[in-house]
C-alpha atoms as a PDB file:
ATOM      1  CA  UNK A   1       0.000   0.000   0.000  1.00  0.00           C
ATOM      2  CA  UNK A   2       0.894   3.382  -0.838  1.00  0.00           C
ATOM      3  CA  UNK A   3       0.699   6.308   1.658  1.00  0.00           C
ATOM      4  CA  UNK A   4       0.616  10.272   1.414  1.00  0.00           C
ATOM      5  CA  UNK A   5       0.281  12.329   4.444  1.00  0.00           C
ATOM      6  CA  UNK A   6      -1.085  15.682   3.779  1.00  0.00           C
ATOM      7  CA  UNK A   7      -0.740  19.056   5.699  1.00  0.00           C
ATOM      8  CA  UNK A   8      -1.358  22.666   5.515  1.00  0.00           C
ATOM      9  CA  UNK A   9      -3.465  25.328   7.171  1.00  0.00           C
ATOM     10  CA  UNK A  10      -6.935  25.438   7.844  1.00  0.00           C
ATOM     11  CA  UNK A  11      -9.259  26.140   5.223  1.00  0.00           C
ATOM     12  CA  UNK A  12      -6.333  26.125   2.182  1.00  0.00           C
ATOM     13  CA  UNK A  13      -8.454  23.141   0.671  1.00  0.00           C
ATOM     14  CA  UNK A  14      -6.555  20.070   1.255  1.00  0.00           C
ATOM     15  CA  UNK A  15      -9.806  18.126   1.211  1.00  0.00           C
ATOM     16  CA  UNK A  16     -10.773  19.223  -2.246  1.00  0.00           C
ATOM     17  CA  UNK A  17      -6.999  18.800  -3.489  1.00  0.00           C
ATOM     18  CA  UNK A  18      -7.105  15.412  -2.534  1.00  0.00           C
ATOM     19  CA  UNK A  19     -11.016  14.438  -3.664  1.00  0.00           C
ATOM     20  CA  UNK A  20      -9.605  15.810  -7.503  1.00  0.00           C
ATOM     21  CA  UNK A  21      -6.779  13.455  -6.843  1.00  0.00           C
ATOM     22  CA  UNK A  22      -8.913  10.948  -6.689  1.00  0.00           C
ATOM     23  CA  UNK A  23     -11.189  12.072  -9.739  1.00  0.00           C
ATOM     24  CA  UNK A  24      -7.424  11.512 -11.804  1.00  0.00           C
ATOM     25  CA  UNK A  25      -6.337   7.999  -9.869  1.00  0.00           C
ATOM     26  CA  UNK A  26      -9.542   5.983  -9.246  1.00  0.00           C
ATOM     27  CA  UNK A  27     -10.623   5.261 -12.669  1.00  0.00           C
ATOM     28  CA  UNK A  28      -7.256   3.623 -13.455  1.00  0.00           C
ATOM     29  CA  UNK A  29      -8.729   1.123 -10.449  1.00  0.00           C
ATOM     30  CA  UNK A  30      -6.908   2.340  -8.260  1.00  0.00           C
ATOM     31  CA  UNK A  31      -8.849   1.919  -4.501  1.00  0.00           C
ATOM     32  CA  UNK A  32      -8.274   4.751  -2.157  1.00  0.00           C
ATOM     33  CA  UNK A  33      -9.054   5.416   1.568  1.00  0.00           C
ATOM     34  CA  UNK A  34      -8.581   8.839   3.892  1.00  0.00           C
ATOM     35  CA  UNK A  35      -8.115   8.917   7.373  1.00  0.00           C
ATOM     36  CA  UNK A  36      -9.254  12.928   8.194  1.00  0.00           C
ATOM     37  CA  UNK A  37      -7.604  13.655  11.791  1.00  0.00           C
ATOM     38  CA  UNK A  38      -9.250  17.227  12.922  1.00  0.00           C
ATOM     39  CA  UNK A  39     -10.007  18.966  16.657  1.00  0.00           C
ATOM     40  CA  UNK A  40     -13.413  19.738  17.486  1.00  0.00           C
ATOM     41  CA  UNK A  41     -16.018  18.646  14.381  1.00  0.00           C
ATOM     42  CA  UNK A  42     -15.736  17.990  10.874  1.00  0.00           C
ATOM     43  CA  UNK A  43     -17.566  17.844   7.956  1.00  0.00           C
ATOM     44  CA  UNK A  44     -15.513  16.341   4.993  1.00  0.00           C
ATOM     45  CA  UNK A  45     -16.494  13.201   5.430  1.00  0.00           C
ATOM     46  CA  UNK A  46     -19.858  14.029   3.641  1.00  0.00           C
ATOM     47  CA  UNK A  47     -18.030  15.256   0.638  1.00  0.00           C
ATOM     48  CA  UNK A  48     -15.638  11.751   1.051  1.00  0.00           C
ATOM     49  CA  UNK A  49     -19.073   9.913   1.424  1.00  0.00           C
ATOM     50  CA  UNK A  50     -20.397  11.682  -1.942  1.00  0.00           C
ATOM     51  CA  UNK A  51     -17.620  10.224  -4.084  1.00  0.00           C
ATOM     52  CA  UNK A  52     -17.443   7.142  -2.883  1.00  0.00           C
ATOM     53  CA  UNK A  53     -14.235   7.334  -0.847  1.00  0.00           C
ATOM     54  CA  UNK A  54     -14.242   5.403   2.561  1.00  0.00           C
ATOM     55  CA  UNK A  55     -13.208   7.712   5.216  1.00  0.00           C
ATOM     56  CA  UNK A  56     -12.220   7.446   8.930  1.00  0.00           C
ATOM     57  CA  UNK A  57     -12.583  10.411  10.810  1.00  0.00           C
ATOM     58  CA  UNK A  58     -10.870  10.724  14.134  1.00  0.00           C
ATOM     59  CA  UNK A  59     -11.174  13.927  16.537  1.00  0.00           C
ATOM     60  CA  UNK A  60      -8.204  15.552  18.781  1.00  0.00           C
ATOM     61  CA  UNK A  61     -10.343  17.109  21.296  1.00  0.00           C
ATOM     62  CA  UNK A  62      -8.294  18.686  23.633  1.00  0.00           C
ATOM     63  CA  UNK A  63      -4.992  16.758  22.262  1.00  0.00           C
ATOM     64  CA  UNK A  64      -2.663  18.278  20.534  1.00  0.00           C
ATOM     65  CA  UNK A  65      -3.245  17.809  16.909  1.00  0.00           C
ATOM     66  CA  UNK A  66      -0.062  16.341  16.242  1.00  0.00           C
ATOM     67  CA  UNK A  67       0.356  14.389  18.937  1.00  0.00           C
ATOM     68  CA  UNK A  68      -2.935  12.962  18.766  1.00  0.00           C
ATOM     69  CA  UNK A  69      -1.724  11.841  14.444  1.00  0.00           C
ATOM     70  CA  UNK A  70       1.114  10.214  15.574  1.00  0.00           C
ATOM     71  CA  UNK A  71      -0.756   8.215  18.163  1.00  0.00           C
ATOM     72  CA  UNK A  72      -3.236   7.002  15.717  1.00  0.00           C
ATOM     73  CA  UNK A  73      -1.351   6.492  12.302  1.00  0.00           C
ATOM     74  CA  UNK A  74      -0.289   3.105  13.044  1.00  0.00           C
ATOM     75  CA  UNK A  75      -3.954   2.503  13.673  1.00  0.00           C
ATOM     76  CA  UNK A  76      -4.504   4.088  10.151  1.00  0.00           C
ATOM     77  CA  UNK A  77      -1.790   2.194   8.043  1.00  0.00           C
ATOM     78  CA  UNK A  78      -3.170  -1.330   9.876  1.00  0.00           C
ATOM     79  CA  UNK A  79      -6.975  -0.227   8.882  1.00  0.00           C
ATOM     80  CA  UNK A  80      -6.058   0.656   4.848  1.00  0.00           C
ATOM     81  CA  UNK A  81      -4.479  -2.441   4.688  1.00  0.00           C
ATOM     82  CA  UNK A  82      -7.026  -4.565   6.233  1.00  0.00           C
ATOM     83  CA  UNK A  83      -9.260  -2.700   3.405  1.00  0.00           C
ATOM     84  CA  UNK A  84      -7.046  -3.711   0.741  1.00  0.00           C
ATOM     85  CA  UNK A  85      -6.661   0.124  -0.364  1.00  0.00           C
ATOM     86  CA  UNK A  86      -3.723   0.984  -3.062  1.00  0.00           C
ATOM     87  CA  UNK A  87      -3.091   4.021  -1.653  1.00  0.00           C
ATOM     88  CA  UNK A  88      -4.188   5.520   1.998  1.00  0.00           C
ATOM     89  CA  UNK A  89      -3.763   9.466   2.456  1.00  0.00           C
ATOM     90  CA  UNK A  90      -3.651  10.945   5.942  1.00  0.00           C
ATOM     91  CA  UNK A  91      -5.236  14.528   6.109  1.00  0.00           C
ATOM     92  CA  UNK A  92      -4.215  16.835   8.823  1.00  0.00           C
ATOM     93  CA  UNK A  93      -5.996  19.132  10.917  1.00  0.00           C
ATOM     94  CA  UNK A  94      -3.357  21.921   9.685  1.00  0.00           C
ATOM     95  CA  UNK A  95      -4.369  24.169  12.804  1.00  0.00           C
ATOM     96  CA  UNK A  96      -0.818  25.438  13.834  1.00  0.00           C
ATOM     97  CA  UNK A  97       1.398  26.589  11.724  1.00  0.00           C
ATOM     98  CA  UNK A  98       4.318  24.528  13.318  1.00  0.00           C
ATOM     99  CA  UNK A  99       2.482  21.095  12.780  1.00  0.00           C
ATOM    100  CA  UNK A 100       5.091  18.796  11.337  1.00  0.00           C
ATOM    101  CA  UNK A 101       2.809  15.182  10.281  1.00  0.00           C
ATOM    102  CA  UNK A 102       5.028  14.217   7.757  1.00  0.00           C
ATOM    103  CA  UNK A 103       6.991  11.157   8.403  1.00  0.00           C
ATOM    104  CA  UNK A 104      10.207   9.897   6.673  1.00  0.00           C
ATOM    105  CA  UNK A 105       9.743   7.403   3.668  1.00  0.00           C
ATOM    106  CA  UNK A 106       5.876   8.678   3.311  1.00  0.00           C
ATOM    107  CA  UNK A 107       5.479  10.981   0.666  1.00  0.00           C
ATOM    108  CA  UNK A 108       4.371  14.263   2.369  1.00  0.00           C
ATOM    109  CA  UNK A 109       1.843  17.223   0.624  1.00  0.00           C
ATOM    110  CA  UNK A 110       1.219  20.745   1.886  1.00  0.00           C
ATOM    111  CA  UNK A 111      -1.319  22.497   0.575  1.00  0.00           C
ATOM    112  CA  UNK A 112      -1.347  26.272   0.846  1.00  0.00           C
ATOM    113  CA  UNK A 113      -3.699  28.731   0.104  1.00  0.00           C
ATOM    114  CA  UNK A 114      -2.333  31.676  -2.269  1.00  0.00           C
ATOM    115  CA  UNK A 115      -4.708  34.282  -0.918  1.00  0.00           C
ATOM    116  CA  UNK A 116      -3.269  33.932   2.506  1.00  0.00           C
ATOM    117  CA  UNK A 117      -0.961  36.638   2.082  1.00  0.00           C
ATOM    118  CA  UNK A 118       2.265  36.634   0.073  1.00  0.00           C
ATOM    119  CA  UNK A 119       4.839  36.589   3.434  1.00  0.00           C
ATOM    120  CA  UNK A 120       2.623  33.370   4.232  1.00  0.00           C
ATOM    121  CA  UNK A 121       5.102  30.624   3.177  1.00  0.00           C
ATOM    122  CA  UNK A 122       7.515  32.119   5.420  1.00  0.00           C
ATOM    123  CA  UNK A 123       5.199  31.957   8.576  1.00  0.00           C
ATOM    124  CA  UNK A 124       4.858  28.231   8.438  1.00  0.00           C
ATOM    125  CA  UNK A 125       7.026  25.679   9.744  1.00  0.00           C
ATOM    126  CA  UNK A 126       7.858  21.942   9.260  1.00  0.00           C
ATOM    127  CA  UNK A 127       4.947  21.104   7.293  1.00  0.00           C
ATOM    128  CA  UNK A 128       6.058  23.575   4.564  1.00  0.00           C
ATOM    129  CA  UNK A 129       9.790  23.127   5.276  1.00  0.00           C
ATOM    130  CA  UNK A 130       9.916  19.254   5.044  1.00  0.00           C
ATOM    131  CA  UNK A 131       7.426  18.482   2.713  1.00  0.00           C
ATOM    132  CA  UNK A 132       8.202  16.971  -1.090  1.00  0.00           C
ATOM    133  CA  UNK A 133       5.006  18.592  -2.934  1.00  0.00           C
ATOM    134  CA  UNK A 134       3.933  21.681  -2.086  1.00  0.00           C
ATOM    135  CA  UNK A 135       0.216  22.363  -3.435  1.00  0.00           C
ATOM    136  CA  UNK A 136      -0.833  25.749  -4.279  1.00  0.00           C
ATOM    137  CA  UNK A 137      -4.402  26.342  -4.091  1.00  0.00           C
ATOM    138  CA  UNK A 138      -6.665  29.025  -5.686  1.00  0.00           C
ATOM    139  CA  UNK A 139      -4.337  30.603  -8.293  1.00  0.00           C
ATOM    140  CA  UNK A 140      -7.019  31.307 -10.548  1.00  0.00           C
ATOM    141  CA  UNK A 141      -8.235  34.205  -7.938  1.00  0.00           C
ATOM    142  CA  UNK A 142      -4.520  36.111  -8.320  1.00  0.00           C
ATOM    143  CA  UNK A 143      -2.705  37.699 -11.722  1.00  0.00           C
ATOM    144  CA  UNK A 144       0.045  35.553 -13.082  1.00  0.00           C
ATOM    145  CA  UNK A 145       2.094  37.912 -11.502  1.00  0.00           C
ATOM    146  CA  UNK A 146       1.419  37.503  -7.770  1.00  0.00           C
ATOM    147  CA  UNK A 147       1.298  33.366  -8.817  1.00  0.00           C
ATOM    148  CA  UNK A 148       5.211  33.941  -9.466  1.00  0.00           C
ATOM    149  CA  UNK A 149       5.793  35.636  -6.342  1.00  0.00           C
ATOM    150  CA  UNK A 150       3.870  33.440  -4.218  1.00  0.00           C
ATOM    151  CA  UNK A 151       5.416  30.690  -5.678  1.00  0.00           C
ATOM    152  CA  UNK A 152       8.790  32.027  -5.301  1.00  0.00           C
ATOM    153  CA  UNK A 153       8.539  32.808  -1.286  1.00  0.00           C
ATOM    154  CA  UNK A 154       7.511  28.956  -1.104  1.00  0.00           C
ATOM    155  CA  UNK A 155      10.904  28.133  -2.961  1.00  0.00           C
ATOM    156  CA  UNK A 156      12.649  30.529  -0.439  1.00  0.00           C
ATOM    157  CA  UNK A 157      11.019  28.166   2.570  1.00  0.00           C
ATOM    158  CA  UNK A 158      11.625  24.674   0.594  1.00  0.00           C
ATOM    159  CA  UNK A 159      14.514  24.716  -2.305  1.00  0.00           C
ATOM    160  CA  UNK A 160      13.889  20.823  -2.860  1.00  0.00           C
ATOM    161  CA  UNK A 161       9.964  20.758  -2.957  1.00  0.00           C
ATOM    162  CA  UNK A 162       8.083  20.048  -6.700  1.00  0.00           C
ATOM    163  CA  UNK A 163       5.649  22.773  -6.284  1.00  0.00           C
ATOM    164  CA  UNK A 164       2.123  22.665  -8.391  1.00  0.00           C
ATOM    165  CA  UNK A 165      -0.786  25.045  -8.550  1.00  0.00           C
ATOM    166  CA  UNK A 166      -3.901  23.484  -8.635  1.00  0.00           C
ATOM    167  CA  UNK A 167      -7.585  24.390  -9.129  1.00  0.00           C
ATOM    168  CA  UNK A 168      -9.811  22.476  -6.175  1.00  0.00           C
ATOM    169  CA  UNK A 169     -13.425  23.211  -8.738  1.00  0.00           C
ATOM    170  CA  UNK A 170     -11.753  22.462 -12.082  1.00  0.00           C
ATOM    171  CA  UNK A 171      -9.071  20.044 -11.260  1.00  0.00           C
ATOM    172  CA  UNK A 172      -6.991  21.429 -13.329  1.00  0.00           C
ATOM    173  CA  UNK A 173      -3.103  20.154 -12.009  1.00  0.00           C
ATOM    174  CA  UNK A 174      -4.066  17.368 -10.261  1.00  0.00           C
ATOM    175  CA  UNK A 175      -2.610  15.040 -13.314  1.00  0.00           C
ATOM    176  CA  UNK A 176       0.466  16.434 -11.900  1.00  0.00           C
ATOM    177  CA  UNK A 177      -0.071  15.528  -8.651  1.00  0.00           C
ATOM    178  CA  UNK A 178      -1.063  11.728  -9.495  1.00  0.00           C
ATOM    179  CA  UNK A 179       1.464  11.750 -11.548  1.00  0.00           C
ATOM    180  CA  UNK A 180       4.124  11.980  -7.842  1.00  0.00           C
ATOM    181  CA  UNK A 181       1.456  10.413  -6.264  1.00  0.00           C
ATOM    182  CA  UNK A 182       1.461   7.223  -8.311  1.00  0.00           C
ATOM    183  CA  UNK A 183       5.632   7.189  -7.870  1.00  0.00           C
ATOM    184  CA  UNK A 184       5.118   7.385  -4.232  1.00  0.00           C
ATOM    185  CA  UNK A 185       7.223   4.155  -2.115  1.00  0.00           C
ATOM    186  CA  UNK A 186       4.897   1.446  -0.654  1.00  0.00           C
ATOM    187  CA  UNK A 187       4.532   1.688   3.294  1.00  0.00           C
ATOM    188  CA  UNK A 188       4.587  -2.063   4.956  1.00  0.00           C
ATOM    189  CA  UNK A 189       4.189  -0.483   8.491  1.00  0.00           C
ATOM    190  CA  UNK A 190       5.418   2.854  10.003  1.00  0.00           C
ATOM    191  CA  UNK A 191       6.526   0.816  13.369  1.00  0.00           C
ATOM    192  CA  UNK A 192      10.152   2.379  13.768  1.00  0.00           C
ATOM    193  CA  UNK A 193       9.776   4.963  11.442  1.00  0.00           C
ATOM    194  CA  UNK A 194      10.393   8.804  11.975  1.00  0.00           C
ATOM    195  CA  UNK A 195       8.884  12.082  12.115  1.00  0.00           C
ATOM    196  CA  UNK A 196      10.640  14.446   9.707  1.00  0.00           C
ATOM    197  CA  UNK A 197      10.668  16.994  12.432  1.00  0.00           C
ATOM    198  CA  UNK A 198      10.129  17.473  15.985  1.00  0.00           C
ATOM    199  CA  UNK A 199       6.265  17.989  17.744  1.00  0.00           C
ATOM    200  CA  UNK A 200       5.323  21.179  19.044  1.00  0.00           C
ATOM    201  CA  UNK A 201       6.291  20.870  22.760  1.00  0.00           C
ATOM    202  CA  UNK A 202       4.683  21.501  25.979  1.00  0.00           C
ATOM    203  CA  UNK A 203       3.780  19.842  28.982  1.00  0.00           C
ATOM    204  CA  UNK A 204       2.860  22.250  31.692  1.00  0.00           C
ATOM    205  CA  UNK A 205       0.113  22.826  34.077  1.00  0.00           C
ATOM    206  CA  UNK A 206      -2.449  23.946  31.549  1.00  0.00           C
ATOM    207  CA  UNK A 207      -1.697  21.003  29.725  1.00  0.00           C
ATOM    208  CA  UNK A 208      -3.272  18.496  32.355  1.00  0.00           C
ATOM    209  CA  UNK A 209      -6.263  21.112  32.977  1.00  0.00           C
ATOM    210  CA  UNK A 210      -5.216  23.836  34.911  1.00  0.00           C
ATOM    211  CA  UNK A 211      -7.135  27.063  33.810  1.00  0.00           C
ATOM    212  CA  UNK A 212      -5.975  29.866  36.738  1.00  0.00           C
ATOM    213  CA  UNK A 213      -4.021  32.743  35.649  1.00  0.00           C
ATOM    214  CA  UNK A 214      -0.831  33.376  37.504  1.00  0.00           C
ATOM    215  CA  UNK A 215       2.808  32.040  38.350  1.00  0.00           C
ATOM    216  CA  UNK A 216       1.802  29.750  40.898  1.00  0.00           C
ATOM    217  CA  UNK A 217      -0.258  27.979  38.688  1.00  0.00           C
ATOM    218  CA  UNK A 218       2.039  27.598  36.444  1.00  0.00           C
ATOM    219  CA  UNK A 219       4.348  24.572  36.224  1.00  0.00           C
ATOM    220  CA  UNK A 220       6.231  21.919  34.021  1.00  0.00           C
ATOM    221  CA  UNK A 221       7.711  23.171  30.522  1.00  0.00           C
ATOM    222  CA  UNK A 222       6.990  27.580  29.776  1.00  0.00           C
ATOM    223  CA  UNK A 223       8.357  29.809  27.794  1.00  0.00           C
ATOM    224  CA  UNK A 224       8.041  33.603  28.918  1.00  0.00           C
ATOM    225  CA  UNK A 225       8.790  36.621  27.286  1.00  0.00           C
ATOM    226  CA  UNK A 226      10.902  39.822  27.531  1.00  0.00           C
ATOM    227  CA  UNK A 227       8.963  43.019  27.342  1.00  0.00           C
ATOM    228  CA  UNK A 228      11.986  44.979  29.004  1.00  0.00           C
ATOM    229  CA  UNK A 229      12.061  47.185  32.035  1.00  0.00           C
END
């Protein structure tokens, strides 16, 4: 089985990037599955539903978003392959902008919106940084102008990336994506594997429920600041 985790912020359209993925790969018989991890609700899995996609949804809650991927994605790779998929794809919940669910050996996809602002590519961290596709979303909005200089602040973030704008109503560039997609490595299991990047790290008083205000409430890992004298 094949596997594609896929990241990026909230609302760039990562679901619809990967539903005209599978518009270009099913046909050719390939079978497909998504395991959506998100916090609080979600509502993809109708549009999954619609095409005919299975879909597992699994909420965070008060987990960390990342934390709460990397618990479960052994779950996921053991569930696509007791479906007999061809290819599974993980989507994030793309919340923070230091998220890092890509994992070594998996083929790893950020999506990014282009109307986020053009300084946007620099604001986001490992899931940007370390990914091998980046996904541009919503080009047809912008000039061919602003496309060029959105696309090169991503380049500034990732030299190595292949970097592809496509249209989530149209479709148009997601042959391109199938196209790395379909030359993605074959996961067995992701037992031993690695994270290409650190979590997001806390564990602190708030962390275990603590909601008071003030120093003596706070304990375990913090970072303060320096606002000077």
């Amino acid at each position: 089985m094949q596997m594609v985790t896929v990241a990026g912020p909230p609302s760039s359209g990562k679901t619809s990037v990967i539903l005209q993925l599978a518009n270009c790969l099913c046909p050719k018989g390939l079978r497909m599955g998504v395991v959506k991890f998100d916090c609080l609700m979600s509502f993809d899995q109708l549009r999954y539903e619609e095409a005919g996609i299975p879909i597992t949804v699994g909420l965070s809650g008060k987990v960390c978003p990342d934390h709460f991927f990397i618990s479960n994605v052994l779950g996921a790779v053991d569930w696509g392959q007791r479906r007999g998929f061809d290819l599974l794809i993980t989507e994030s919940a793309g919340l923070c902008n230091r998220c890092s669910p890509h994992i070594r050996d998996v083929l790893a996809v950020c999506v990014i919106d282009c109307l986020s602002g053009v300084q946007t590519p620099r604001k986001i961290g490992p899931m940007l940084k370390f990914a091998d596709v980046v996904v541009i979303t919503k080009g047809d909005i912008i000039s061919q102008a602003e496309r060029e200089v959105f696309r090169f602040n991503v380049r500034q973030v990732n030299s190595m990336a292949h970097i592809l704008f496509l249209n989530g109503i149209t479709g148009q560039g997601a042959f391109m994506l199938g196209k790395h997609v379909e030359a993605a490595p074959p996961v067995g299991t992701l037992r031993e594997k690695q994270l290409r990047f650190t979590t997001p790290a806390s564990v602190c008083s708030y962390c275990t429920g603590e909601t008071k205000i003030g120093e003596n409430y706070q304990m375990g890992m913090l970072k303060k600041m320096d606002f000077g004298g």
